[in-house]
PDB file of N, CA and C in Angstrom:
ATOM      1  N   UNK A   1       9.487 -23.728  -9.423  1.00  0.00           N
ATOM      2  CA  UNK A   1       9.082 -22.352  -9.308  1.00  0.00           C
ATOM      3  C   UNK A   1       7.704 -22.325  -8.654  1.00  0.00           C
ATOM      4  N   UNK A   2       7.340 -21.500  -7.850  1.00  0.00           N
ATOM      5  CA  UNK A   2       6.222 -21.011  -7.230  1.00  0.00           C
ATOM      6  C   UNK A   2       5.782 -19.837  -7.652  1.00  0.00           C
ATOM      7  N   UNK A   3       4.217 -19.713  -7.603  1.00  0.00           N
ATOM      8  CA  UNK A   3       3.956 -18.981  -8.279  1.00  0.00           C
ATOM      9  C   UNK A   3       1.861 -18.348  -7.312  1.00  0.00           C
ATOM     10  N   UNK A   4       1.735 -17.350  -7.304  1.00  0.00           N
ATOM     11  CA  UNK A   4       0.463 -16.698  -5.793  1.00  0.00           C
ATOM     12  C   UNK A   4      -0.422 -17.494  -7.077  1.00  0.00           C
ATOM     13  N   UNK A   5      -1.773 -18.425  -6.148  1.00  0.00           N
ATOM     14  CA  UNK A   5      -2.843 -18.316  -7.144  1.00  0.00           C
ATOM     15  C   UNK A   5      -3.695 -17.075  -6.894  1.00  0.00           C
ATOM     16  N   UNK A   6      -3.938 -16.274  -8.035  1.00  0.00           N
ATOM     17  CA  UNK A   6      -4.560 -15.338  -7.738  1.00  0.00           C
ATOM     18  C   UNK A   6      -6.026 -15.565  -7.522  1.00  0.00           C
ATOM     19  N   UNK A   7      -6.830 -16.175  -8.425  1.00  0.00           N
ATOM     20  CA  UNK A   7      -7.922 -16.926  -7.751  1.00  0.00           C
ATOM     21  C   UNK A   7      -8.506 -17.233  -6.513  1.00  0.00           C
ATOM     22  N   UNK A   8      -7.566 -18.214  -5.840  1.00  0.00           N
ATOM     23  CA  UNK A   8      -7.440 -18.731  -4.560  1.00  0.00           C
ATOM     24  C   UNK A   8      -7.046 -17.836  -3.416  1.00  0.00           C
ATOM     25  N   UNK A   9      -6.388 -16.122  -3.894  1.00  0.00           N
ATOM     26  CA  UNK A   9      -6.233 -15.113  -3.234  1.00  0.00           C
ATOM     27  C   UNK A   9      -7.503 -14.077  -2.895  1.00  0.00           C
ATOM     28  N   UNK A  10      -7.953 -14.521  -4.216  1.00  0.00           N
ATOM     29  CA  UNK A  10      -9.264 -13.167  -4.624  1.00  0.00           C
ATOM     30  C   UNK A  10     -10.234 -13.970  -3.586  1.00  0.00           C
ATOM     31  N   UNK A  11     -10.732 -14.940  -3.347  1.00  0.00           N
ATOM     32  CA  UNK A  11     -11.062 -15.542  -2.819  1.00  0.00           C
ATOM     33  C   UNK A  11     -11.178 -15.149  -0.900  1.00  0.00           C
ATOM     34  N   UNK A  12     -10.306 -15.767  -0.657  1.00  0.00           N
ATOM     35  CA  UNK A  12     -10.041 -15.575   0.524  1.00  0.00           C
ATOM     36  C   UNK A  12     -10.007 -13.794   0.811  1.00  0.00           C
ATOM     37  N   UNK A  13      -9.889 -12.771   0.328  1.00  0.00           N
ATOM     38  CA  UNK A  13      -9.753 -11.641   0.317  1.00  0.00           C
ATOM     39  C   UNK A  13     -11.393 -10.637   0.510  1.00  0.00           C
ATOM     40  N   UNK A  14     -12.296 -11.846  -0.422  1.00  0.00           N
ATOM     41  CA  UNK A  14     -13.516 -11.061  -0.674  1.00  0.00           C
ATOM     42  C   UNK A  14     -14.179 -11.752   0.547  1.00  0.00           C
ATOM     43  N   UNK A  15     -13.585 -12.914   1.159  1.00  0.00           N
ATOM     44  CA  UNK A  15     -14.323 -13.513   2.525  1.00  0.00           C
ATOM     45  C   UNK A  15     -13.892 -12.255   3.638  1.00  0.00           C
ATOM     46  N   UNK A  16     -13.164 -11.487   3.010  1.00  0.00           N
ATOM     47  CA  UNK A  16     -13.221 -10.666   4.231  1.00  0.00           C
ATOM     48  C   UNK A  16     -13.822  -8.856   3.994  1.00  0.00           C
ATOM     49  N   UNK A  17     -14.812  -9.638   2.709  1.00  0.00           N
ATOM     50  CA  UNK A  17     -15.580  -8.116   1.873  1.00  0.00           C
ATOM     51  C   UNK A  17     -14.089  -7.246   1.408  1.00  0.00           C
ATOM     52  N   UNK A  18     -13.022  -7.448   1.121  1.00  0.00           N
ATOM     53  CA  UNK A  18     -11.934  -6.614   0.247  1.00  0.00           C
ATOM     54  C   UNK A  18     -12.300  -7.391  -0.907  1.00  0.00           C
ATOM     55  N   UNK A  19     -13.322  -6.411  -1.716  1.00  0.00           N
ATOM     56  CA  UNK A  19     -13.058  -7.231  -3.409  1.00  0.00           C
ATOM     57  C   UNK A  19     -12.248  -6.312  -4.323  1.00  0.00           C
ATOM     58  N   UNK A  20     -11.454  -4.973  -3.845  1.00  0.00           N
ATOM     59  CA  UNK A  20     -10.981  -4.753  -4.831  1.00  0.00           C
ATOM     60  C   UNK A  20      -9.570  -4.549  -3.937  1.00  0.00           C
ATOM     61  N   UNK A  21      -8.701  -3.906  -5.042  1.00  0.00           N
ATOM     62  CA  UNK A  21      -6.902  -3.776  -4.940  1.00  0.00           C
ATOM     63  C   UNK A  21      -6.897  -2.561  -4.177  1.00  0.00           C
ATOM     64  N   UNK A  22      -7.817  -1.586  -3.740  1.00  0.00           N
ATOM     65  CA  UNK A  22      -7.635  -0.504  -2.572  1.00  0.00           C
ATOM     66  C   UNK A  22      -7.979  -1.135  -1.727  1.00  0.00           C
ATOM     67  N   UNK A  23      -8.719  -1.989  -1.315  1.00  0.00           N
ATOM     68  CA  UNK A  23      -9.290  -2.502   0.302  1.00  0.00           C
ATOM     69  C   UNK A  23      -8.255  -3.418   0.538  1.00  0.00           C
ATOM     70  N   UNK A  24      -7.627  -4.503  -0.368  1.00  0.00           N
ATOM     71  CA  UNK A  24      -6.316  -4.617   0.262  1.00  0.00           C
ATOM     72  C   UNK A  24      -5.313  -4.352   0.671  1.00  0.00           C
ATOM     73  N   UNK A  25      -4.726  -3.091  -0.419  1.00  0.00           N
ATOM     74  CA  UNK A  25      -3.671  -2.023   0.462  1.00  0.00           C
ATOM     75  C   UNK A  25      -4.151  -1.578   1.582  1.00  0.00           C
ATOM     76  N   UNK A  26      -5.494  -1.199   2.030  1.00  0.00           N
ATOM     77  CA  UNK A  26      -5.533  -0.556   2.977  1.00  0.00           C
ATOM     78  C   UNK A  26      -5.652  -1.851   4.270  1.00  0.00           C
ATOM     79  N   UNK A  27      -5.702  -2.553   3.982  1.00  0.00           N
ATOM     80  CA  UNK A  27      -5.624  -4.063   5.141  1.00  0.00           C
ATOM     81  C   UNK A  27      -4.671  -4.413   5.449  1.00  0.00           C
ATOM     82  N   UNK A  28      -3.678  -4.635   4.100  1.00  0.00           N
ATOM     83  CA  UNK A  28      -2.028  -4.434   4.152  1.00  0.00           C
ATOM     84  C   UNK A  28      -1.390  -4.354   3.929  1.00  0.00           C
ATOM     85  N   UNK A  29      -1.148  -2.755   3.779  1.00  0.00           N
ATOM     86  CA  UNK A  29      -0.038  -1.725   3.932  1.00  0.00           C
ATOM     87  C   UNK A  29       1.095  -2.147   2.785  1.00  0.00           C
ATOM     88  N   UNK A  30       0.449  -3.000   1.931  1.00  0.00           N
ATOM     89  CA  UNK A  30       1.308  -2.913   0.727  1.00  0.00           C
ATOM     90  C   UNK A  30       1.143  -2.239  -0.560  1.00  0.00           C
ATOM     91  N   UNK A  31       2.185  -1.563  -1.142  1.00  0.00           N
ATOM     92  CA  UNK A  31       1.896  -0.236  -1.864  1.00  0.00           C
ATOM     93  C   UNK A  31       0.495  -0.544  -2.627  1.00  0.00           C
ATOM     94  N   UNK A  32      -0.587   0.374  -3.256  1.00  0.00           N
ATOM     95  CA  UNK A  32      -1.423  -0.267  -3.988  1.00  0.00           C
ATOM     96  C   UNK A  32      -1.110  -0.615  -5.594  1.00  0.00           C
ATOM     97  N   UNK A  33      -0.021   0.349  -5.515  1.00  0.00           N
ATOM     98  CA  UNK A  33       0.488  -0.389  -7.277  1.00  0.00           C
ATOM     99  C   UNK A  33       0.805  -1.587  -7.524  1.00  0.00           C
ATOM    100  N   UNK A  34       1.642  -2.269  -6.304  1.00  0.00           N
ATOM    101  CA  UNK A  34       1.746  -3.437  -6.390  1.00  0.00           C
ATOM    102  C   UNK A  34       0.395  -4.677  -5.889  1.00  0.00           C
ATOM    103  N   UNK A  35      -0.186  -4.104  -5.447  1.00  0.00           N
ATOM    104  CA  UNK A  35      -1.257  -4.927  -5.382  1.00  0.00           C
ATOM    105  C   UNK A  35      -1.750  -5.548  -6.459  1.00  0.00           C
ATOM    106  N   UNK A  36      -1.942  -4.033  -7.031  1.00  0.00           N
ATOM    107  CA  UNK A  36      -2.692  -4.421  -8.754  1.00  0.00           C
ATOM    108  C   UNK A  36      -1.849  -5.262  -9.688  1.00  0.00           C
ATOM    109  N   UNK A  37      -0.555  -4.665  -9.898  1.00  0.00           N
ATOM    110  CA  UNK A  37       0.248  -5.355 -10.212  1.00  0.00           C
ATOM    111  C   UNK A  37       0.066  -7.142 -10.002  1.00  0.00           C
ATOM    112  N   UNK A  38       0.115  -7.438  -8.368  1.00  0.00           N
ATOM    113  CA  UNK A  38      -0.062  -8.759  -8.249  1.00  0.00           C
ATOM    114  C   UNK A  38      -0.946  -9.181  -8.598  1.00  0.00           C
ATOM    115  N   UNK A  39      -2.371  -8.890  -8.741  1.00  0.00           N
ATOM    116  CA  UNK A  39      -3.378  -9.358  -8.756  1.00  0.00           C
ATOM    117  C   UNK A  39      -3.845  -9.512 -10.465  1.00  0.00           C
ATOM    118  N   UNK A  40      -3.063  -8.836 -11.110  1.00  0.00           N
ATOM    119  CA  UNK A  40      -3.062  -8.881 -12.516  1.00  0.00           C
ATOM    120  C   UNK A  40      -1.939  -9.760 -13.086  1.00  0.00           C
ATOM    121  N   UNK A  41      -1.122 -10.582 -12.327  1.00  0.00           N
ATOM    122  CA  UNK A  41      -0.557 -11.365 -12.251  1.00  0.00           C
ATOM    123  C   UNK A  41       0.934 -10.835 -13.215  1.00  0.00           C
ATOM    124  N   UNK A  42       0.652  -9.485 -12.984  1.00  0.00           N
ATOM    125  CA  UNK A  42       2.220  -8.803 -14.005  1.00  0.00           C
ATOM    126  C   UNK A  42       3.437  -9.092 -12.998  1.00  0.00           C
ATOM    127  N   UNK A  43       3.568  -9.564 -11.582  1.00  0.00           N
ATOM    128  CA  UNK A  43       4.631  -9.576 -10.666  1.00  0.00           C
ATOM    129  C   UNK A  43       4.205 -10.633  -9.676  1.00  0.00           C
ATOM    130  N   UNK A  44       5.314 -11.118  -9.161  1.00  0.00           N
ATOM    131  CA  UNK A  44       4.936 -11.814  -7.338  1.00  0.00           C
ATOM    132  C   UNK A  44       5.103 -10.988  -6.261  1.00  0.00           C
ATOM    133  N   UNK A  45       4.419 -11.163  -5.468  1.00  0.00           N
ATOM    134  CA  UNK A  45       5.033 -10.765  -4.335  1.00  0.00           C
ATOM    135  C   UNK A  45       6.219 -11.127  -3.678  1.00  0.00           C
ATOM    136  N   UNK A  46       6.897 -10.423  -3.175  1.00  0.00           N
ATOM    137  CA  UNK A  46       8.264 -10.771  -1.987  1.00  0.00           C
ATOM    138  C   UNK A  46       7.778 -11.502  -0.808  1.00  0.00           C
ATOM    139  N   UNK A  47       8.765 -11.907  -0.407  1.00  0.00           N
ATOM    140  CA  UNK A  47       8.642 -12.465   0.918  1.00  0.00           C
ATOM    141  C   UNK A  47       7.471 -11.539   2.321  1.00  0.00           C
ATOM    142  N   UNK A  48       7.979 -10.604   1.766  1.00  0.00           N
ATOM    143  CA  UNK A  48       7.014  -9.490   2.984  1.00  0.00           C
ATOM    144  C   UNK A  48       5.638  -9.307   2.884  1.00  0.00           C
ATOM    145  N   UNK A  49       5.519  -9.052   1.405  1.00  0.00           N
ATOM    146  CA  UNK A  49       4.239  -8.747   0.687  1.00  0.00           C
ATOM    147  C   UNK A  49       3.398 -10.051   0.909  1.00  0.00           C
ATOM    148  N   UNK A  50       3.758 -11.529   0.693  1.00  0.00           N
ATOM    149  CA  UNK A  50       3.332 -12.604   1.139  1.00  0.00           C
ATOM    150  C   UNK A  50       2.820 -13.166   2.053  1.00  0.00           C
ATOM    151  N   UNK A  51       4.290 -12.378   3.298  1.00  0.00           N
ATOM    152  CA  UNK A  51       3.608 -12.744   4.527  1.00  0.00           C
ATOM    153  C   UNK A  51       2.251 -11.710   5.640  1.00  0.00           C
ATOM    154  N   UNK A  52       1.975 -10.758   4.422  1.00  0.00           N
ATOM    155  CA  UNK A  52       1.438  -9.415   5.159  1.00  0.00           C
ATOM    156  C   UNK A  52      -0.128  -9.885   4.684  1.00  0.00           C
ATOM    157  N   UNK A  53      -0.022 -10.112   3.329  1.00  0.00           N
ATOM    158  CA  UNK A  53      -1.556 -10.861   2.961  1.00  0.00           C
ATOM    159  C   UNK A  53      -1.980 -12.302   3.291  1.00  0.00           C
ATOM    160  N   UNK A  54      -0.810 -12.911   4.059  1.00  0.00           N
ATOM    161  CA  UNK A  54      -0.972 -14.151   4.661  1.00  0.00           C
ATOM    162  C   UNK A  54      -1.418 -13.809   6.462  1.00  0.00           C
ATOM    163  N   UNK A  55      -0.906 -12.875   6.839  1.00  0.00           N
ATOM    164  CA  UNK A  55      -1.194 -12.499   7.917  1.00  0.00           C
ATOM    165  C   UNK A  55      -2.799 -11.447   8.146  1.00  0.00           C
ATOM    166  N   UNK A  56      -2.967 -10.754   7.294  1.00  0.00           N
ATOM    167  CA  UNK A  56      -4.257 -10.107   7.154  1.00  0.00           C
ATOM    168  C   UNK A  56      -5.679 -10.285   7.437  1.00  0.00           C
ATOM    169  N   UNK A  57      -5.663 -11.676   6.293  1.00  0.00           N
ATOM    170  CA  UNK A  57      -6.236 -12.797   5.680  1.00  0.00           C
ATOM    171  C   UNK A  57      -6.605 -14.047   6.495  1.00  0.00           C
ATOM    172  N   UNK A  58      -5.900 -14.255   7.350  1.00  0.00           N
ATOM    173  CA  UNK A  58      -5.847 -15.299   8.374  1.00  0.00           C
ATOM    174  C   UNK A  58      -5.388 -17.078   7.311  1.00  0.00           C
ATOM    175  N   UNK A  59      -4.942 -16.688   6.215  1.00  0.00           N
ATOM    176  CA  UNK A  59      -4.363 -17.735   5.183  1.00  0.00           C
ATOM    177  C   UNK A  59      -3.026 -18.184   5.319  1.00  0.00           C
ATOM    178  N   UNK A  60      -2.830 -19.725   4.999  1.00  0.00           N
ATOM    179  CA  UNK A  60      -1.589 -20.060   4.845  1.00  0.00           C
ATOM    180  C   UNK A  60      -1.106 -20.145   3.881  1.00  0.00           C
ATOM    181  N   UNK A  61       0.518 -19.492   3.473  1.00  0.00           N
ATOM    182  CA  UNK A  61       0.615 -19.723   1.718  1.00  0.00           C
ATOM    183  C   UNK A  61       0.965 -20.905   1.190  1.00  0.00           C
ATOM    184  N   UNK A  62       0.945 -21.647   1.804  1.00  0.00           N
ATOM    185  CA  UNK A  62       0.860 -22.998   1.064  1.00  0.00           C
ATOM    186  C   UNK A  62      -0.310 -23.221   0.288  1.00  0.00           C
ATOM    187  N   UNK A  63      -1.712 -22.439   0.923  1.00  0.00           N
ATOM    188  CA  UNK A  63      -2.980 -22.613   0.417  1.00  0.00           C
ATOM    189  C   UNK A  63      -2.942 -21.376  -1.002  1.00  0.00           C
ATOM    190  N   UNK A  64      -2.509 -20.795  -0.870  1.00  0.00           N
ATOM    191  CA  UNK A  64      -2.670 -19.772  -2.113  1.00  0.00           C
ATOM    192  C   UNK A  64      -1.275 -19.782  -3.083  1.00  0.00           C
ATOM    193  N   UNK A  65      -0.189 -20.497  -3.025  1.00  0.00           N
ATOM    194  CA  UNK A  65       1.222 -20.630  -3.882  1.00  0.00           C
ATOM    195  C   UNK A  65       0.882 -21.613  -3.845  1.00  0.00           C
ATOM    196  N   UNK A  66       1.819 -21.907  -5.311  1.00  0.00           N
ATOM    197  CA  UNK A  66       1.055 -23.174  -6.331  1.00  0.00           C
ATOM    198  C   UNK A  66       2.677 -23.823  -6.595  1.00  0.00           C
ATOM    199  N   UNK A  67       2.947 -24.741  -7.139  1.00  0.00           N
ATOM    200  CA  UNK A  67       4.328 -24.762  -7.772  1.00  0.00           C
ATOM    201  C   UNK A  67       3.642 -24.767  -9.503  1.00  0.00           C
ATOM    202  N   UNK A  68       4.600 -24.392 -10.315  1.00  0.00           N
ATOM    203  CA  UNK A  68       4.498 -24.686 -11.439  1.00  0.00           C
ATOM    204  C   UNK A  68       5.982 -24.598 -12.127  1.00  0.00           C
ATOM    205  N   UNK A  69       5.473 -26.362 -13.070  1.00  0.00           N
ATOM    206  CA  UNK A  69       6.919 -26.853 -13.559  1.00  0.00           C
ATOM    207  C   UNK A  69       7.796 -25.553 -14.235  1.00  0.00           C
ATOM    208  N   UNK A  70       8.963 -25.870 -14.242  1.00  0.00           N
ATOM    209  CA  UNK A  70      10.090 -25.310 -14.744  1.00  0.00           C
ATOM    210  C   UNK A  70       9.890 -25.457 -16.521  1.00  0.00           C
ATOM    211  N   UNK A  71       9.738 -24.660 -17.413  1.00  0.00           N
ATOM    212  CA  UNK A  71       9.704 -25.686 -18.943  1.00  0.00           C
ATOM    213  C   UNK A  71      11.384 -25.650 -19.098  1.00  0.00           C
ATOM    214  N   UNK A  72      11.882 -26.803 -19.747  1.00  0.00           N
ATOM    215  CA  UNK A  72      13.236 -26.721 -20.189  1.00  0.00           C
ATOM    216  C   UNK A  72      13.595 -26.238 -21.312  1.00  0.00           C
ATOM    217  N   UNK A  73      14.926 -25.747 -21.256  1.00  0.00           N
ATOM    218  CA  UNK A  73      15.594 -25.048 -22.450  1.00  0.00           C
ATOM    219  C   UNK A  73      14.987 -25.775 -23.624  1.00  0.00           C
ATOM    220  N   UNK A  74      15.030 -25.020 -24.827  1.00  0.00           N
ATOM    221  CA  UNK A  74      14.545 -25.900 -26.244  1.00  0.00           C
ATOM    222  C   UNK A  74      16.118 -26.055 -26.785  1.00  0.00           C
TER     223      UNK A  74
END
């Protein structure tokens, strides 16, 4: 499973002076509920949403998606 570091997002985001969840919707055009949403780590982004703050940003998501293990059934 993969999973956005949000950290490693907030990051790269405030290098471009967006430190909050309106200056990124308005950079890119992704709803701002879900911004917050992502950034509060209640959801992931989709494929689109990924590639829109990967494109924005000038970031690759390899640099900001993380894997994290699977835990197994108990």
């Amino acid at each position: 499973m993969f999973r956005l570091d949000v950290p490693k997002l907030l990051k790269e985001t405030s290098r471009h002076g967006d430190d909050t969840g309106a200056k990124i919707y308005r950079r890119t055009g992704i709803a701002e509920s879900s911004v917050y949403r992502i950034l509060n780590g209640e959801t992931q982004p989709d494929l689109n949403s990924a590639m829109r703050l990967s494109e924005a940003y000038g970031i690759d998501l390899r640099d900001v998606i993380k894997r994290v293990p699977i835990e197994a059934a108990a």
